[in-house]
C-alpha atoms as a PDB file:
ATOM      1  CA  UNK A   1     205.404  54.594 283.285  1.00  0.00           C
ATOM      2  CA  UNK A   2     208.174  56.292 284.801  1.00  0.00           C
ATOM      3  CA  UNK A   3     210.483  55.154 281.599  1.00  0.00           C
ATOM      4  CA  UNK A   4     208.099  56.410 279.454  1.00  0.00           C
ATOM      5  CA  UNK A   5     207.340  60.070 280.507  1.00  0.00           C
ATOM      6  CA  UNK A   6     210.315  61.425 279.976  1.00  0.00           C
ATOM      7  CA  UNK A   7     210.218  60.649 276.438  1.00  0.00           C
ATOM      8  CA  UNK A   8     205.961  61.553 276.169  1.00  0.00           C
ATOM      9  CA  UNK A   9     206.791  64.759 277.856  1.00  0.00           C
ATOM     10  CA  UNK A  10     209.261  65.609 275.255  1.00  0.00           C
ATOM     11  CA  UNK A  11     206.896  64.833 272.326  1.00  0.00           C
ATOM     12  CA  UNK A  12     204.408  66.490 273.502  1.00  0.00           C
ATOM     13  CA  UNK A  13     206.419  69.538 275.224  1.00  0.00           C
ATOM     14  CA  UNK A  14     204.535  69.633 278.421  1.00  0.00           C
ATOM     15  CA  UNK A  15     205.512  68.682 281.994  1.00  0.00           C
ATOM     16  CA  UNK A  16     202.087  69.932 283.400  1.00  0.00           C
ATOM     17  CA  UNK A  17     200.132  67.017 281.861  1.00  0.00           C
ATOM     18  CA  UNK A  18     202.533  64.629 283.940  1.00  0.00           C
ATOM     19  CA  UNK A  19     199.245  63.701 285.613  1.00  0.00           C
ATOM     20  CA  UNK A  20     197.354  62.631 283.025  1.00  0.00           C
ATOM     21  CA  UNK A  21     199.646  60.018 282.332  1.00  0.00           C
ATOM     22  CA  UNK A  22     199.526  57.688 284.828  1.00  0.00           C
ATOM     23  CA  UNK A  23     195.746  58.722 284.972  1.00  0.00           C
ATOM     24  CA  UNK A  24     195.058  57.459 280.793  1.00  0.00           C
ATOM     25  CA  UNK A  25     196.944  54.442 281.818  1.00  0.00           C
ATOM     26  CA  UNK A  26     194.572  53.437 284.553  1.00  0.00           C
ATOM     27  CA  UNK A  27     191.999  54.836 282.410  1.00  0.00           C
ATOM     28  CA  UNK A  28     192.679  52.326 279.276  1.00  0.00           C
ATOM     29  CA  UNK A  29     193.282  49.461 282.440  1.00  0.00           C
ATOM     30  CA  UNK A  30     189.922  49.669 283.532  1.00  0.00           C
ATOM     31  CA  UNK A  31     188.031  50.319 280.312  1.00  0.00           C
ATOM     32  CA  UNK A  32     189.362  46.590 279.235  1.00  0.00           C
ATOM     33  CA  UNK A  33     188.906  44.938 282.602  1.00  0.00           C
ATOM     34  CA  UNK A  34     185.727  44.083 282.410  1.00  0.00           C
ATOM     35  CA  UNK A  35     185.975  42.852 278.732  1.00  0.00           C
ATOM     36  CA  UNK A  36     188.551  40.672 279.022  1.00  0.00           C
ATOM     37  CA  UNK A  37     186.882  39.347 282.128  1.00  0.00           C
ATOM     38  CA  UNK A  38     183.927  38.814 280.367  1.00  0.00           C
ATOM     39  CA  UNK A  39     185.943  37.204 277.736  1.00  0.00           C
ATOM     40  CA  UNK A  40     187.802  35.064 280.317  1.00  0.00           C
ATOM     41  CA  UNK A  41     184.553  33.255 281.054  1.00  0.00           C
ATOM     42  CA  UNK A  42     184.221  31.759 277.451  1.00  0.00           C
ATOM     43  CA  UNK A  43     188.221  30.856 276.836  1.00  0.00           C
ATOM     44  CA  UNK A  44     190.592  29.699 278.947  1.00  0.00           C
ATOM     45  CA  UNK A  45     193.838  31.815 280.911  1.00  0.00           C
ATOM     46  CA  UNK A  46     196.224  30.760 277.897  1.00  0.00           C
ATOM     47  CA  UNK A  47     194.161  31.808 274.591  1.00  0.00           C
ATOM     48  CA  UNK A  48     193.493  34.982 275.889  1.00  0.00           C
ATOM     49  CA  UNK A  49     196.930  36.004 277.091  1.00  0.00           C
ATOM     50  CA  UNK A  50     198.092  34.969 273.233  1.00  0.00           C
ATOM     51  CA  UNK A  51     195.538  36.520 271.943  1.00  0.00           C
ATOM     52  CA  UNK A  52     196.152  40.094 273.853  1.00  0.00           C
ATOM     53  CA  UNK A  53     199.738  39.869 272.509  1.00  0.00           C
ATOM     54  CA  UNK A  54     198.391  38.795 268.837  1.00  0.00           C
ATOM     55  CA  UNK A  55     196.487  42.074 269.238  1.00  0.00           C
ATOM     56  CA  UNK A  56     199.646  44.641 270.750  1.00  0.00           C
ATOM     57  CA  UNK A  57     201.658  42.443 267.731  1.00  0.00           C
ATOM     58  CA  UNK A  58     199.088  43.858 265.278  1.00  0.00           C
ATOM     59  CA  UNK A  59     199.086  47.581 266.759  1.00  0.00           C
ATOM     60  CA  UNK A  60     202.790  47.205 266.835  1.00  0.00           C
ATOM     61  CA  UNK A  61     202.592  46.124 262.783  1.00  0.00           C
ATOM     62  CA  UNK A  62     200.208  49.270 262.254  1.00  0.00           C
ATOM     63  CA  UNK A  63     202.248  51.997 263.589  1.00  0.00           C
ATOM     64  CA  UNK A  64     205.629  50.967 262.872  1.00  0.00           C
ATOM     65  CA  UNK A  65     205.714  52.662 259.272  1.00  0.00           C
ATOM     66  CA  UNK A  66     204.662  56.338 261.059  1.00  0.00           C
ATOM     67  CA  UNK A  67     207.780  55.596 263.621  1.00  0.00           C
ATOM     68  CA  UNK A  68     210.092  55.225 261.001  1.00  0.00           C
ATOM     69  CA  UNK A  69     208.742  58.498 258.587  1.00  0.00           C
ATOM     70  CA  UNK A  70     210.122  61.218 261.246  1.00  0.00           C
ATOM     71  CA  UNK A  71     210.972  60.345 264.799  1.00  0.00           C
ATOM     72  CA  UNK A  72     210.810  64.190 265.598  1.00  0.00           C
ATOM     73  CA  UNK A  73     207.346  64.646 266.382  1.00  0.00           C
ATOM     74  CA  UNK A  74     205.405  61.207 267.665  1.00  0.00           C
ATOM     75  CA  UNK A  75     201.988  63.385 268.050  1.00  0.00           C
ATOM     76  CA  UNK A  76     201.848  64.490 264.090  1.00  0.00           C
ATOM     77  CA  UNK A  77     202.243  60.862 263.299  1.00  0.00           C
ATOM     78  CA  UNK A  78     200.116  59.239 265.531  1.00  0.00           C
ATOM     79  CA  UNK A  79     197.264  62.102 264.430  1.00  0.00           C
ATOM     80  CA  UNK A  80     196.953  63.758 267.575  1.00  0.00           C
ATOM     81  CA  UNK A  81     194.491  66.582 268.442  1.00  0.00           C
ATOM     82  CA  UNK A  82     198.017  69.404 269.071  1.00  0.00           C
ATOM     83  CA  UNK A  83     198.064  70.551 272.438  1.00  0.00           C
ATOM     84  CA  UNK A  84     196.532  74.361 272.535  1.00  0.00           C
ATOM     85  CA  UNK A  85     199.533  77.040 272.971  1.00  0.00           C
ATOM     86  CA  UNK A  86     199.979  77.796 276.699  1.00  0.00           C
END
């Protein structure tokens, strides 16, 4: 995290949602913890590790065209609710 918020605050031009940062990142951790230990149950240690990074591989795929239209502004491209004027 603390490589990546200087470059999400700078997108997004706001350091008072440092915060929420770390907070969606826990967030997102414990929203899938309890699938993939569900899932962990049925397959073993090694299928689901692969198949994790299939899935990031596959995100990665998806939004690697809207990286490379403009760099300058990650929110418009990732269709992003803007952040209301403060």
């Amino acid at each position: 995290m603390g490589t990546a918020i200087p470059m999400i605050t700078d997108d997004f031009h706001s350091i008072n949602d440092v915060g929420w940062y770390a907070s969606s990142y826990l967030l997102t951790l414990c929203a899938f913890q309890l699938i993939y230990g569900r899932l962990y149950t049925f397959y073993t240690g090694k299928w689901l590790l692969l198949g994790t990074i299939l899935l990031f591989e596959i995100g990665v795929c998806f939004q690697y065209p809207f990286l490379l239209s403009n760099t300058d502004d990650m929110a418009s491209q990732l269709y992003a609710v803007p952040l209301p004027t403060r």
